[in-house]
PDB file of N, CA and C in Angstrom:
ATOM      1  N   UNK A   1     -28.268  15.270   7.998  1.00  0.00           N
ATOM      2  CA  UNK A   1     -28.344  13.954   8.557  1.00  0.00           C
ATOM      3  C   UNK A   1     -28.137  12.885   7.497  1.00  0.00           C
ATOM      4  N   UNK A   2     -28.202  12.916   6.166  1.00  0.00           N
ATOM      5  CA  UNK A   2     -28.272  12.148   5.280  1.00  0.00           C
ATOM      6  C   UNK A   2     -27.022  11.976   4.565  1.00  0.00           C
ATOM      7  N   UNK A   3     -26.147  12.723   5.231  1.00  0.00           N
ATOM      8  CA  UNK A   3     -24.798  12.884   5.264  1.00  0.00           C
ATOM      9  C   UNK A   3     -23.935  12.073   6.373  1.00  0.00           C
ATOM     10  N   UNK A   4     -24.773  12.185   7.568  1.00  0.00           N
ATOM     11  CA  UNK A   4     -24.098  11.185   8.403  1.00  0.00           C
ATOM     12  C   UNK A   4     -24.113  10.003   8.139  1.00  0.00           C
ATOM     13  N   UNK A   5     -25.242   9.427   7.990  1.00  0.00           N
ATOM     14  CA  UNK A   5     -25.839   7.937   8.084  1.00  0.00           C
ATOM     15  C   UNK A   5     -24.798   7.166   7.388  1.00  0.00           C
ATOM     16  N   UNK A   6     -24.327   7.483   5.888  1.00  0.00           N
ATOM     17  CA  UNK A   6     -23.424   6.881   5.186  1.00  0.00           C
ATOM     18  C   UNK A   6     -22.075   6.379   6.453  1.00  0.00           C
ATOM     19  N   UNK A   7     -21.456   7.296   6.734  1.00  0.00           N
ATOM     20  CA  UNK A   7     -20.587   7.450   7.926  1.00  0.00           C
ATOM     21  C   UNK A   7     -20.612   6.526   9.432  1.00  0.00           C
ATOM     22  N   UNK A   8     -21.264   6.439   9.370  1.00  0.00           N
ATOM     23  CA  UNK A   8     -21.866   5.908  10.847  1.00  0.00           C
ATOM     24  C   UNK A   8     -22.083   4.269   9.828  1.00  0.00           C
ATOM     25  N   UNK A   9     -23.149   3.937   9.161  1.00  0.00           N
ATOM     26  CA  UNK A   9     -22.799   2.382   8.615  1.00  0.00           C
ATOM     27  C   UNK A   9     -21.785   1.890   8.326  1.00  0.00           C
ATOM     28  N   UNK A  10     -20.848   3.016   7.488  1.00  0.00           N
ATOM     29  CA  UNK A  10     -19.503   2.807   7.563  1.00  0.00           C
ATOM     30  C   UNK A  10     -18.507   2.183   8.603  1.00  0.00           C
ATOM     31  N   UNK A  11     -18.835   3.119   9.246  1.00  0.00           N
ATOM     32  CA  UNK A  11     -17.732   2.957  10.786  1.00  0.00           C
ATOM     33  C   UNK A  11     -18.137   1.282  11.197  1.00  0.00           C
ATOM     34  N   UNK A  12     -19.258   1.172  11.443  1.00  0.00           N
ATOM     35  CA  UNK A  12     -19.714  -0.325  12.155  1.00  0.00           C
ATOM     36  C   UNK A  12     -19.423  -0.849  11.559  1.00  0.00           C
ATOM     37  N   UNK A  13     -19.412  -0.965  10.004  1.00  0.00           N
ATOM     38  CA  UNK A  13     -19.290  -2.241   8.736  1.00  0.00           C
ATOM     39  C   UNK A  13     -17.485  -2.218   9.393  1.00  0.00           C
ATOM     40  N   UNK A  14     -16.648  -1.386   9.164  1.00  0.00           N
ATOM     41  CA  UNK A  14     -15.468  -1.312   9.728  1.00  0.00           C
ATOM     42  C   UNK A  14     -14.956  -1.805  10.859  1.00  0.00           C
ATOM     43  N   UNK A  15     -15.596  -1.207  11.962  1.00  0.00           N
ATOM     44  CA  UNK A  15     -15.221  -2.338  13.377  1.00  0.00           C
ATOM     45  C   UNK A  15     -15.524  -3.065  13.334  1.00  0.00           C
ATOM     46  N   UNK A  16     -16.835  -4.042  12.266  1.00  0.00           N
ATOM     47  CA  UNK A  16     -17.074  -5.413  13.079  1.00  0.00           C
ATOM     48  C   UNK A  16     -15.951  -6.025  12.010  1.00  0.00           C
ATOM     49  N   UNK A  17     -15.491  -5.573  10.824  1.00  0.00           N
ATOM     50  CA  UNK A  17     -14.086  -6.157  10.283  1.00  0.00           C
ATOM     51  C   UNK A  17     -13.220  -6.627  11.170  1.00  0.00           C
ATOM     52  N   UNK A  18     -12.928  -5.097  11.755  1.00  0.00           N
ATOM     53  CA  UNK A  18     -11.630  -5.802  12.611  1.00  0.00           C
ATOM     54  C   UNK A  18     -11.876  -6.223  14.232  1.00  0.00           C
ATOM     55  N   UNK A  19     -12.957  -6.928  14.071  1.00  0.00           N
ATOM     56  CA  UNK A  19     -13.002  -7.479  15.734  1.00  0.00           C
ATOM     57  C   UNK A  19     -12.187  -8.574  15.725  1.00  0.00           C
ATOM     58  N   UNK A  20     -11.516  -8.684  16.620  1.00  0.00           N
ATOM     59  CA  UNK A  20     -10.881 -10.122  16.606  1.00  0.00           C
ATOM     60  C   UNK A  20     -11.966 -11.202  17.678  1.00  0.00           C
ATOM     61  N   UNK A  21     -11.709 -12.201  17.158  1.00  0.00           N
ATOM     62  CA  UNK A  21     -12.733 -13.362  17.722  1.00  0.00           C
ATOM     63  C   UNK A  21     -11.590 -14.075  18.292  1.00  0.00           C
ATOM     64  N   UNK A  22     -11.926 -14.204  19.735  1.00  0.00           N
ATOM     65  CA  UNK A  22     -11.209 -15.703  20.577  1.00  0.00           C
ATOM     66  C   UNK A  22     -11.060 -16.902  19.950  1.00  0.00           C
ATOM     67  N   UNK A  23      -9.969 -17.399  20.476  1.00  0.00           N
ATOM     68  CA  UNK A  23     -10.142 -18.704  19.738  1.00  0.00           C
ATOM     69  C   UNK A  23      -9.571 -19.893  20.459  1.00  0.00           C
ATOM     70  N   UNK A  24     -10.529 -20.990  21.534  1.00  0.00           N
ATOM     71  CA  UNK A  24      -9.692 -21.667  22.080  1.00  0.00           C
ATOM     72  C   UNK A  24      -8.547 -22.329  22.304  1.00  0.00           C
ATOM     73  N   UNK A  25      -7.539 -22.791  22.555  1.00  0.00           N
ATOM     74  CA  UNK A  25      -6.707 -23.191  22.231  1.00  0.00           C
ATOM     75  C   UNK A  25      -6.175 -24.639  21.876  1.00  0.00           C
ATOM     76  N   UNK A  26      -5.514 -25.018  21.244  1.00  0.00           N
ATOM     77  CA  UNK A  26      -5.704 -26.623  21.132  1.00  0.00           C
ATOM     78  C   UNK A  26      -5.695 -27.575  22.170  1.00  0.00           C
ATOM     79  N   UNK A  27      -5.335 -27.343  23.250  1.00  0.00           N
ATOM     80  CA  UNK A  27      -4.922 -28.307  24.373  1.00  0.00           C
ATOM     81  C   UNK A  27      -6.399 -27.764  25.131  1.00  0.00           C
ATOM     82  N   UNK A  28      -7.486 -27.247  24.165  1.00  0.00           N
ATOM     83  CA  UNK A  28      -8.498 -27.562  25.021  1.00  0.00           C
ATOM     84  C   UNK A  28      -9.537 -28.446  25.211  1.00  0.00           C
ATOM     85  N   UNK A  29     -10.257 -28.643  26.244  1.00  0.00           N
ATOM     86  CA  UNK A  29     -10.731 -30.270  26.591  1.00  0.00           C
ATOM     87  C   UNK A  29     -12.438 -29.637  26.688  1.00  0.00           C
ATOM     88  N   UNK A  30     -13.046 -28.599  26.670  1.00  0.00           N
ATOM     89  CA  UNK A  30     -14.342 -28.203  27.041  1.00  0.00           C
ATOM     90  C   UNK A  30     -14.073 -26.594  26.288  1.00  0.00           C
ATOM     91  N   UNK A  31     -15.194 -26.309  25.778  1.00  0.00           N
ATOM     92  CA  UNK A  31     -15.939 -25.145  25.164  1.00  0.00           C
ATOM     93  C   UNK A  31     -17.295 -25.116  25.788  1.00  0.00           C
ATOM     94  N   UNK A  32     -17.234 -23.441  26.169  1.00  0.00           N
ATOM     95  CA  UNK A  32     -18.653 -23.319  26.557  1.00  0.00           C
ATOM     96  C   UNK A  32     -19.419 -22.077  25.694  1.00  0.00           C
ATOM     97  N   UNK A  33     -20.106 -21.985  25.235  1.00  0.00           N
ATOM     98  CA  UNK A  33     -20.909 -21.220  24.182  1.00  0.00           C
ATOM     99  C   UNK A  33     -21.362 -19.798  25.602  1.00  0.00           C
ATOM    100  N   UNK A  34     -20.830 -18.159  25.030  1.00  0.00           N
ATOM    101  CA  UNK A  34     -20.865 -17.341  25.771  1.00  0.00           C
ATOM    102  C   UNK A  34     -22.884 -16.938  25.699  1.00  0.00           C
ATOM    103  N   UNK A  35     -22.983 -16.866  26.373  1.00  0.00           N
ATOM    104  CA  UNK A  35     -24.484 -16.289  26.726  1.00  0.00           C
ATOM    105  C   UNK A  35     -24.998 -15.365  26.824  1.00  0.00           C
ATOM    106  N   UNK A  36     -26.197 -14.400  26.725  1.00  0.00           N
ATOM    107  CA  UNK A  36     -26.129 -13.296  26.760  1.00  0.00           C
ATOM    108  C   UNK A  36     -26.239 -12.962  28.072  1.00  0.00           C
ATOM    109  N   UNK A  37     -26.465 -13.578  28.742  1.00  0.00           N
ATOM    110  CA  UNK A  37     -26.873 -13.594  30.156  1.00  0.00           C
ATOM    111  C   UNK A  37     -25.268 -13.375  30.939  1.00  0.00           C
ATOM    112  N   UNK A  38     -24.454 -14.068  30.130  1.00  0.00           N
ATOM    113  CA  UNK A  38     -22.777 -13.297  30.787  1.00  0.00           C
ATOM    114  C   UNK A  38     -22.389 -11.608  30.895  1.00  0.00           C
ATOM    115  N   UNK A  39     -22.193 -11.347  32.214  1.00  0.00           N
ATOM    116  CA  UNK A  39     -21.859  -9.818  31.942  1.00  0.00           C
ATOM    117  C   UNK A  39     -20.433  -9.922  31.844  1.00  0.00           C
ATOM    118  N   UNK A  40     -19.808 -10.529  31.648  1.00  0.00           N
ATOM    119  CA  UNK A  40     -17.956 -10.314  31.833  1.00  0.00           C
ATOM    120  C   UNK A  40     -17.417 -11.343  32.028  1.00  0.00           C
ATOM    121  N   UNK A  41     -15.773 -11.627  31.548  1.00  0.00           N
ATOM    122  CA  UNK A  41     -14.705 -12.181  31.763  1.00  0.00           C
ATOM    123  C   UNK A  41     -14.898 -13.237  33.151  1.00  0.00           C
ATOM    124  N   UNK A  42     -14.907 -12.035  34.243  1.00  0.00           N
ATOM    125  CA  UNK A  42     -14.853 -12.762  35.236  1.00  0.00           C
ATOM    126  C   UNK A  42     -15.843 -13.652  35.741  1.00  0.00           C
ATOM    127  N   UNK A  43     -16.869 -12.779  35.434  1.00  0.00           N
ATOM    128  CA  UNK A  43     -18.325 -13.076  35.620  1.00  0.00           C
ATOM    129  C   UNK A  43     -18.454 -14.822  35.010  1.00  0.00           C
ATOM    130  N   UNK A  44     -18.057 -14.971  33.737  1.00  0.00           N
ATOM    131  CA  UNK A  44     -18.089 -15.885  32.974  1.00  0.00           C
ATOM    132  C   UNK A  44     -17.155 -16.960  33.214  1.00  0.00           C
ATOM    133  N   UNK A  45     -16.101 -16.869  33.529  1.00  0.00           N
ATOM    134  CA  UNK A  45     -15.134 -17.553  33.626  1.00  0.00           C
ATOM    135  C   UNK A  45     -14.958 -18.360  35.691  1.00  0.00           C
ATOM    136  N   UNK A  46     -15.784 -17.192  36.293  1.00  0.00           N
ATOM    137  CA  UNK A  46     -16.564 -17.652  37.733  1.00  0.00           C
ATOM    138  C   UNK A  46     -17.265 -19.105  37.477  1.00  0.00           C
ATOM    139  N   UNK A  47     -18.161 -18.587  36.908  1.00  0.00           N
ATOM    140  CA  UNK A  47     -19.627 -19.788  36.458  1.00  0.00           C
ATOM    141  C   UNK A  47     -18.833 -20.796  35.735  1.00  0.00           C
ATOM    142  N   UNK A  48     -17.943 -21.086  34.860  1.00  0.00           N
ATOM    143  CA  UNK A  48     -17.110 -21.935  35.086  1.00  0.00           C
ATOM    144  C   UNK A  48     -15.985 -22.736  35.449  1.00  0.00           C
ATOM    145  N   UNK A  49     -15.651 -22.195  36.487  1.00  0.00           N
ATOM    146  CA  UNK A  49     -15.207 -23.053  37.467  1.00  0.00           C
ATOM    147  C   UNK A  49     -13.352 -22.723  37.170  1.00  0.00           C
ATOM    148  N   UNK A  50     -13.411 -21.317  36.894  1.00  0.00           N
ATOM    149  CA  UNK A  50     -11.750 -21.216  36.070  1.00  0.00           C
ATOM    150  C   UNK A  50     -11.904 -19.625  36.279  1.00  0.00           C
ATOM    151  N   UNK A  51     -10.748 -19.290  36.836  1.00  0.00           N
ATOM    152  CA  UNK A  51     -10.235 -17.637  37.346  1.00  0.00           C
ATOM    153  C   UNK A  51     -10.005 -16.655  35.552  1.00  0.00           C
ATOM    154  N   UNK A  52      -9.806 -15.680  35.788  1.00  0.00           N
ATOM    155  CA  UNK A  52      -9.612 -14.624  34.824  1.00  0.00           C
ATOM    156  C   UNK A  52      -8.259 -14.916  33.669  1.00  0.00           C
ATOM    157  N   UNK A  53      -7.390 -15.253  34.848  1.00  0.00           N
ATOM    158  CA  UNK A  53      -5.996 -15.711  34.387  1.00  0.00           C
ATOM    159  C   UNK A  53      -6.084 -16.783  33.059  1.00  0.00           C
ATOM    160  N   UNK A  54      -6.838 -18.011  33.895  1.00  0.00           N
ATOM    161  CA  UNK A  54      -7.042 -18.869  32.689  1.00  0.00           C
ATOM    162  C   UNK A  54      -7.983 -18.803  31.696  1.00  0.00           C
ATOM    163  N   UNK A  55      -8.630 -18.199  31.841  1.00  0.00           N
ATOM    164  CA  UNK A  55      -9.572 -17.720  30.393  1.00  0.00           C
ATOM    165  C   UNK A  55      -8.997 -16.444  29.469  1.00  0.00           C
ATOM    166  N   UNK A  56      -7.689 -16.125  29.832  1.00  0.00           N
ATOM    167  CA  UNK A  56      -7.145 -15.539  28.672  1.00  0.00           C
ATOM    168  C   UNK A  56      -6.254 -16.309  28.338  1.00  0.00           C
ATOM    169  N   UNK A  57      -5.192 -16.947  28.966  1.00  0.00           N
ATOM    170  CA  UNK A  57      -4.595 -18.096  28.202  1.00  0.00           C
ATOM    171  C   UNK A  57      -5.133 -19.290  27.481  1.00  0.00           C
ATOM    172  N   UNK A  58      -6.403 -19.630  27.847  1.00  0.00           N
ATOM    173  CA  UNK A  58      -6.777 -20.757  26.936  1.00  0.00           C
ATOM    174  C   UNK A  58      -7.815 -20.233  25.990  1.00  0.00           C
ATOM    175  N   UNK A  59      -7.861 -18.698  25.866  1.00  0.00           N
ATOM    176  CA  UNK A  59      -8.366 -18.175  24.484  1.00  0.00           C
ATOM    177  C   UNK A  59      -7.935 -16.919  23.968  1.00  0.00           C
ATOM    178  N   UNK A  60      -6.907 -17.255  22.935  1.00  0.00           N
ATOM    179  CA  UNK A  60      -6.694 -16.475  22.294  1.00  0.00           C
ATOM    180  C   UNK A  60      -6.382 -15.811  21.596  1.00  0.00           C
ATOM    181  N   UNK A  61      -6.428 -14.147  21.777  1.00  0.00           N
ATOM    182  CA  UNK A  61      -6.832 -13.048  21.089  1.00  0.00           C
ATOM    183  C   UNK A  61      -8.389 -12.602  22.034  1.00  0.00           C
ATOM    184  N   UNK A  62      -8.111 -13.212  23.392  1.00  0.00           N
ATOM    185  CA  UNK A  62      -9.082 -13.036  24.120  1.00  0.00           C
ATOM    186  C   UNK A  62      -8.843 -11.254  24.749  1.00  0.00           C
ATOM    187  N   UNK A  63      -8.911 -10.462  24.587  1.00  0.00           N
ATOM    188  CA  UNK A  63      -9.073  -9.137  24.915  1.00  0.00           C
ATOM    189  C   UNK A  63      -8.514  -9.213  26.350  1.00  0.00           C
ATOM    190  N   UNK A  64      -8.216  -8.669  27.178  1.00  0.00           N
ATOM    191  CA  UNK A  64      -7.973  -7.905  28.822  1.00  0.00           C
ATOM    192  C   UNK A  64      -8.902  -7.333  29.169  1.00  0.00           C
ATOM    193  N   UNK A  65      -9.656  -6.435  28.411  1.00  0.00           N
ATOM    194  CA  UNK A  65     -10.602  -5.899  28.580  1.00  0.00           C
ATOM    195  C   UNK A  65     -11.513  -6.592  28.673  1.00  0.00           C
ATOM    196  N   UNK A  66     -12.018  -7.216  27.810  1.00  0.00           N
ATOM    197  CA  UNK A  66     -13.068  -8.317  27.182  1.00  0.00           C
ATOM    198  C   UNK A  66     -13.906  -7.334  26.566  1.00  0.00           C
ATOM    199  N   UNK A  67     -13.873  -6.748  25.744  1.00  0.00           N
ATOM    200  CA  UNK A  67     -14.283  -6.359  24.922  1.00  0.00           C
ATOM    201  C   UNK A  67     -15.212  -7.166  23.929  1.00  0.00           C
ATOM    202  N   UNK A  68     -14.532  -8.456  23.915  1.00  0.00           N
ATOM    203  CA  UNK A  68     -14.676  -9.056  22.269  1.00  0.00           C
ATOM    204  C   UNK A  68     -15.109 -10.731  22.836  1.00  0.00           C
ATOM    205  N   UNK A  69     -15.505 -10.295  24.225  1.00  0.00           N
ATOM    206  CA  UNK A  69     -16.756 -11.787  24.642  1.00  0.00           C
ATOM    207  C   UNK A  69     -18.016 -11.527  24.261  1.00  0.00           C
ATOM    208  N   UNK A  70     -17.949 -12.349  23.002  1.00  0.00           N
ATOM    209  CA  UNK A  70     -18.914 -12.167  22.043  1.00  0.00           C
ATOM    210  C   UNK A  70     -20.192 -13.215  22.535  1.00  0.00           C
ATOM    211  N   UNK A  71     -21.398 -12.821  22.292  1.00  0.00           N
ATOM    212  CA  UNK A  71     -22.366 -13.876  22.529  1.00  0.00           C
ATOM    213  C   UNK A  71     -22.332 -14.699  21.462  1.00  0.00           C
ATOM    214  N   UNK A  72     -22.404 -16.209  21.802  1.00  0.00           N
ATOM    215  CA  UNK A  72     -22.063 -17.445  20.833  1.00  0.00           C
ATOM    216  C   UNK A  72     -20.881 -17.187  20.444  1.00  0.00           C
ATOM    217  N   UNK A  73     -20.662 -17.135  21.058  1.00  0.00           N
ATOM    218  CA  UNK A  73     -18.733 -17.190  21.156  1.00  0.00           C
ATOM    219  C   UNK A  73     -18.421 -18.543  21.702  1.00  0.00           C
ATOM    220  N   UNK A  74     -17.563 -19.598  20.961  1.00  0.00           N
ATOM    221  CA  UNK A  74     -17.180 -20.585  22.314  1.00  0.00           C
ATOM    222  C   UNK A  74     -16.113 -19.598  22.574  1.00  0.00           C
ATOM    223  N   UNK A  75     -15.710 -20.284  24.322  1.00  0.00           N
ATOM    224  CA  UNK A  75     -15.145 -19.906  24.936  1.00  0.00           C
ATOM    225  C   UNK A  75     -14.164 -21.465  26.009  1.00  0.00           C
ATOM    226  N   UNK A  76     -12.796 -21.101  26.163  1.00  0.00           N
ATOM    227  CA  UNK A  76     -12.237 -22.400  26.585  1.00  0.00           C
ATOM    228  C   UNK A  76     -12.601 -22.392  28.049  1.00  0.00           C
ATOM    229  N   UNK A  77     -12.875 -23.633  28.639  1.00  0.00           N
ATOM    230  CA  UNK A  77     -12.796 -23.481  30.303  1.00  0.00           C
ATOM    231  C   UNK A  77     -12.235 -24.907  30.992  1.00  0.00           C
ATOM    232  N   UNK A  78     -11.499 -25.078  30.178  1.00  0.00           N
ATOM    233  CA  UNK A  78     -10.533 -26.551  31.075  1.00  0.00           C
ATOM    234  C   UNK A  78      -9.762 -26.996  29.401  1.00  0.00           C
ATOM    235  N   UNK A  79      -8.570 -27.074  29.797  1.00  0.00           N
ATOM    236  CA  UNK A  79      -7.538 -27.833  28.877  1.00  0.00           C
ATOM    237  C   UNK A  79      -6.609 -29.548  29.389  1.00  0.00           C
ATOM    238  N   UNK A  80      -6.136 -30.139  28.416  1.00  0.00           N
ATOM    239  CA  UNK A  80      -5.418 -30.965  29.178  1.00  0.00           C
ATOM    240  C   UNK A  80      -4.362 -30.449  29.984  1.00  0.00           C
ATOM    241  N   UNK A  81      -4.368 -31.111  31.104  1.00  0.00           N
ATOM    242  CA  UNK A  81      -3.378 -30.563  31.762  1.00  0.00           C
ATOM    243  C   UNK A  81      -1.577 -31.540  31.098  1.00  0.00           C
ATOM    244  N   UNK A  82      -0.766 -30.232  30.891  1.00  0.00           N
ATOM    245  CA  UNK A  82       0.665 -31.183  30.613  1.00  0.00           C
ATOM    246  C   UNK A  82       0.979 -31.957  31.255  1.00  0.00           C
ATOM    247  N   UNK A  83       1.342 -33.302  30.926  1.00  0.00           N
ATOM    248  CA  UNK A  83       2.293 -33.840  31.154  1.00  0.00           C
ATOM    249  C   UNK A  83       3.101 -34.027  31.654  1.00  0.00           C
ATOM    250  N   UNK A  84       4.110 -34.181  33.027  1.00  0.00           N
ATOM    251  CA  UNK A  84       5.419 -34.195  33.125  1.00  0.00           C
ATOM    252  C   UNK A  84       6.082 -34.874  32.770  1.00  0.00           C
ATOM    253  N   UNK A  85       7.350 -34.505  32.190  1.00  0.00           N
ATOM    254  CA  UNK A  85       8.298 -34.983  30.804  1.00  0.00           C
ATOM    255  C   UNK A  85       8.813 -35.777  31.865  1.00  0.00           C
ATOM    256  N   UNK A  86       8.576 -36.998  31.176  1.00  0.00           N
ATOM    257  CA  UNK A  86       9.719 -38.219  32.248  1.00  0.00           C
ATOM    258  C   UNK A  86      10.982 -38.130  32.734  1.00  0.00           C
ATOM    259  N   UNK A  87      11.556 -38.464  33.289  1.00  0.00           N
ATOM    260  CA  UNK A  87      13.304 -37.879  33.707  1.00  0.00           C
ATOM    261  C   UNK A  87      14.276 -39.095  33.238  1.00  0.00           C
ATOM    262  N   UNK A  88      14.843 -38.663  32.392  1.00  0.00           N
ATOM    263  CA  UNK A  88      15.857 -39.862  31.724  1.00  0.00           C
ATOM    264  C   UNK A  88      16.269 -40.527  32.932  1.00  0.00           C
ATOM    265  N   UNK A  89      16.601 -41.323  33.135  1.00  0.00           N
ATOM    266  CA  UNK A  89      17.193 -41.583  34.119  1.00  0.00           C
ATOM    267  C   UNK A  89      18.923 -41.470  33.875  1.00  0.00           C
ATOM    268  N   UNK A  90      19.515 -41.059  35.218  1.00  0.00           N
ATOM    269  CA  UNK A  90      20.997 -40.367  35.126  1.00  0.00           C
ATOM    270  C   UNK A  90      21.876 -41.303  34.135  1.00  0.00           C
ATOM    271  N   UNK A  91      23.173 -41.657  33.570  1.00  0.00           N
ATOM    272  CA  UNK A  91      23.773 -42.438  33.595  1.00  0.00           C
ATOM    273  C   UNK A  91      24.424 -42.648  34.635  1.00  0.00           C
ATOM    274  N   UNK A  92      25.061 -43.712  34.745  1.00  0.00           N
ATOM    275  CA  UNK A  92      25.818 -43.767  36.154  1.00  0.00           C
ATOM    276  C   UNK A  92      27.044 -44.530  35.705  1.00  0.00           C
ATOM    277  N   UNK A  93      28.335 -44.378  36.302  1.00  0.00           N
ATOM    278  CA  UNK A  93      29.848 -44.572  36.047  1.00  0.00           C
ATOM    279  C   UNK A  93      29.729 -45.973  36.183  1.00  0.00           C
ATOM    280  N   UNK A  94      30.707 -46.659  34.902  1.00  0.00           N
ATOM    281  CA  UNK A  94      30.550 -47.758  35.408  1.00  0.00           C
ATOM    282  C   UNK A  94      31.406 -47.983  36.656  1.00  0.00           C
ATOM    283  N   UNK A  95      31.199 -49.543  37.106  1.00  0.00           N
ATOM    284  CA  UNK A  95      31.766 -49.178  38.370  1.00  0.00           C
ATOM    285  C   UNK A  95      32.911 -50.686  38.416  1.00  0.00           C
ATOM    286  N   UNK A  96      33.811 -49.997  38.924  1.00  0.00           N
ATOM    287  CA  UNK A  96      35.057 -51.146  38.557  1.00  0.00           C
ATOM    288  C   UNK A  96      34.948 -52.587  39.046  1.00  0.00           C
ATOM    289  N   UNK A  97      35.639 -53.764  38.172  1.00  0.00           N
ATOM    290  CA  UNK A  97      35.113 -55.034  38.687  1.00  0.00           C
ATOM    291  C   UNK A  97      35.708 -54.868  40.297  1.00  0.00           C
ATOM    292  N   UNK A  98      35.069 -55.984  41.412  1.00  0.00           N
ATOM    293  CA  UNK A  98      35.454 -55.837  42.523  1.00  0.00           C
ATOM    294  C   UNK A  98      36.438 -57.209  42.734  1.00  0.00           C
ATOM    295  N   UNK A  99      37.873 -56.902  42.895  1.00  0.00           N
ATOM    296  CA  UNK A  99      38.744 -57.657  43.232  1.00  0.00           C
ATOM    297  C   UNK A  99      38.826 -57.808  44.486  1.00  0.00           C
ATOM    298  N   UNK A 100      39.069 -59.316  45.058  1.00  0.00           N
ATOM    299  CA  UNK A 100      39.444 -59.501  46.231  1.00  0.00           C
ATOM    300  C   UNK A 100      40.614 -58.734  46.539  1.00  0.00           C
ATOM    301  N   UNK A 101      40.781 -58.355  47.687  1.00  0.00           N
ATOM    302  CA  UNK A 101      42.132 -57.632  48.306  1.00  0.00           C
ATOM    303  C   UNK A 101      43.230 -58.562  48.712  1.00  0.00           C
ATOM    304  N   UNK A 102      44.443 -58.644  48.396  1.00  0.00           N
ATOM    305  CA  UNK A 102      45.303 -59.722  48.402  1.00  0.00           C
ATOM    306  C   UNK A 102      45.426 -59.428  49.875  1.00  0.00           C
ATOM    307  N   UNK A 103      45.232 -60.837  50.549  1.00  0.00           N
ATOM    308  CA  UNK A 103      46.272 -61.099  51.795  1.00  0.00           C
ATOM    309  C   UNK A 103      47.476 -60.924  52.151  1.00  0.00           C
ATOM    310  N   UNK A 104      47.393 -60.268  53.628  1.00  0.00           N
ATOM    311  CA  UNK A 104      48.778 -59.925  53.708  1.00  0.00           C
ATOM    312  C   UNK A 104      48.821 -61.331  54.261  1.00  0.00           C
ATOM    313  N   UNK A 105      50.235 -62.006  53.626  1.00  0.00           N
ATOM    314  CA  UNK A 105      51.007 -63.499  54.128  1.00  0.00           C
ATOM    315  C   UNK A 105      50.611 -63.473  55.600  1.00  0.00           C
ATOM    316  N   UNK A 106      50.966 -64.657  56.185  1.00  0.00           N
ATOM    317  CA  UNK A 106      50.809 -64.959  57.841  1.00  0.00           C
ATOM    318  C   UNK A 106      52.047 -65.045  58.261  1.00  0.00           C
ATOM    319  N   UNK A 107      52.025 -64.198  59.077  1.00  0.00           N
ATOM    320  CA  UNK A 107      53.440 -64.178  59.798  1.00  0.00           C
ATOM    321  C   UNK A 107      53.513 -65.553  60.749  1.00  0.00           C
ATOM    322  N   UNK A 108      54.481 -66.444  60.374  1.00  0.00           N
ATOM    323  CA  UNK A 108      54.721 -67.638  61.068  1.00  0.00           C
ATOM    324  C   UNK A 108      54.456 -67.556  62.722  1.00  0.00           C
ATOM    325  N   UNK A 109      54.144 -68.323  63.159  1.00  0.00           N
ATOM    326  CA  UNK A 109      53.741 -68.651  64.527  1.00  0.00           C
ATOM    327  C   UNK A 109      54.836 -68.876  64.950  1.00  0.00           C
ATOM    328  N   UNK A 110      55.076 -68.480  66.392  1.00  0.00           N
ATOM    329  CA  UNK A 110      55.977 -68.206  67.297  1.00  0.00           C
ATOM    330  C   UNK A 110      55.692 -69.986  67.829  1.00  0.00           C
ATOM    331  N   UNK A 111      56.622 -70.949  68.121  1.00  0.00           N
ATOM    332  CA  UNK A 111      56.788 -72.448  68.338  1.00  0.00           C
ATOM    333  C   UNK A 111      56.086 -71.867  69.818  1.00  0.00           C
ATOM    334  N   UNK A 112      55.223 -72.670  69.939  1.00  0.00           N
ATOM    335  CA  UNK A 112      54.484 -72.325  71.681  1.00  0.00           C
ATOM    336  C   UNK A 112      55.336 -73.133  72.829  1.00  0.00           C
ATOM    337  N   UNK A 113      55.692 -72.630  73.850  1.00  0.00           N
ATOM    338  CA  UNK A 113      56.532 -73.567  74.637  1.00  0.00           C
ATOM    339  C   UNK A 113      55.218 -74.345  75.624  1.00  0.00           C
ATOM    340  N   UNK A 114      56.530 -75.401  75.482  1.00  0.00           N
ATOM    341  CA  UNK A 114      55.990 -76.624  76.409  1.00  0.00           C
ATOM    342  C   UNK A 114      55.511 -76.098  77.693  1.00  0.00           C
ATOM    343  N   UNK A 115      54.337 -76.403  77.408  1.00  0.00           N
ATOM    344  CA  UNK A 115      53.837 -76.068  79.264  1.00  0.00           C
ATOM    345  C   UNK A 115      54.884 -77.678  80.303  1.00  0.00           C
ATOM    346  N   UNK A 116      55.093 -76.942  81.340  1.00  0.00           N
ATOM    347  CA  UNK A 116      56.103 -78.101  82.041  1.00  0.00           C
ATOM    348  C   UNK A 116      55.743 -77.970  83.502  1.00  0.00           C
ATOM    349  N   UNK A 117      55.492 -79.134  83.625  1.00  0.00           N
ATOM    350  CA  UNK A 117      55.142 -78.928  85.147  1.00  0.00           C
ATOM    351  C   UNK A 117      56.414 -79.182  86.313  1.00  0.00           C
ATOM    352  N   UNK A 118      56.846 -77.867  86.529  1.00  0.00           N
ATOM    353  CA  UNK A 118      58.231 -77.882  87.521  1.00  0.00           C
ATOM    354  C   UNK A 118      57.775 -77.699  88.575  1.00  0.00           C
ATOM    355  N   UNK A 119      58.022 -78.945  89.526  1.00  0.00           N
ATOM    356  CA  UNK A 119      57.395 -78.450  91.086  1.00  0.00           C
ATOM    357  C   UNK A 119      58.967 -78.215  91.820  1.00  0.00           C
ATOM    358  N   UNK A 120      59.273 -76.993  92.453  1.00  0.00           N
ATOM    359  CA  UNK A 120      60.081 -77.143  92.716  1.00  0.00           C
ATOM    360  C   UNK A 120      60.686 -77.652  94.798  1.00  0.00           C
TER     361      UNK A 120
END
């Protein structure tokens, strides 16, 4: 047994090396400190008010598993939301000056005849 023990401190001194720790992301707007009282991802990410989906995108190196929802861990649960990128507005053609349309000439008037009073 005094053979194991070395082995076994080993191993733990080793995994807690390579645990990776979450790490919110910059576009985040709220951190909530994990609890021990959290049993899970979902569990955790329920109670605040944000699905599974978004608590691995707004932390991470956040596990799938969750493995590595650490107690006193912050944890992200609301980011700014983007922006929509303004829309240039189109260019548009210029548009040609507007010339009057030349008149067609007036065709001369027909001489109106004399009204005549013919009684016959």
């Amino acid at each position: 047994m005094k053979i194991f023990a070395p082995f076994l401190v080993l191993a733990v001194v080793a995994s807690q090396a390579m645990a990776v720790i979450p790490i919110p992301i910059k576009e985040c707007t709220k951190t909530v400190v994990v609890k021990s009282t959290d049993t899970g991802c979902i569990q955790f990410a329920t109670a605040n008010g944000i699905n599974f989906k978004q608590l691995l995108a707004w932390n991470q190196k956040l596990r799938t598993d969750c493995m590595n929802l650490d107690v006193d861990a912050p944890m992200c649960v609301s980011i700014t939301p983007k922006a929509p990128k303004p829309k240039a507005p189109k260019p548009k053609a210029p548009k040609a000056p507007k010339c009057p349309k030349p008149k067609a000439p007036k065709k001369p008037k027909a001489p109106k005849k004399p009204k005549c009073n013919t009684k016959a």
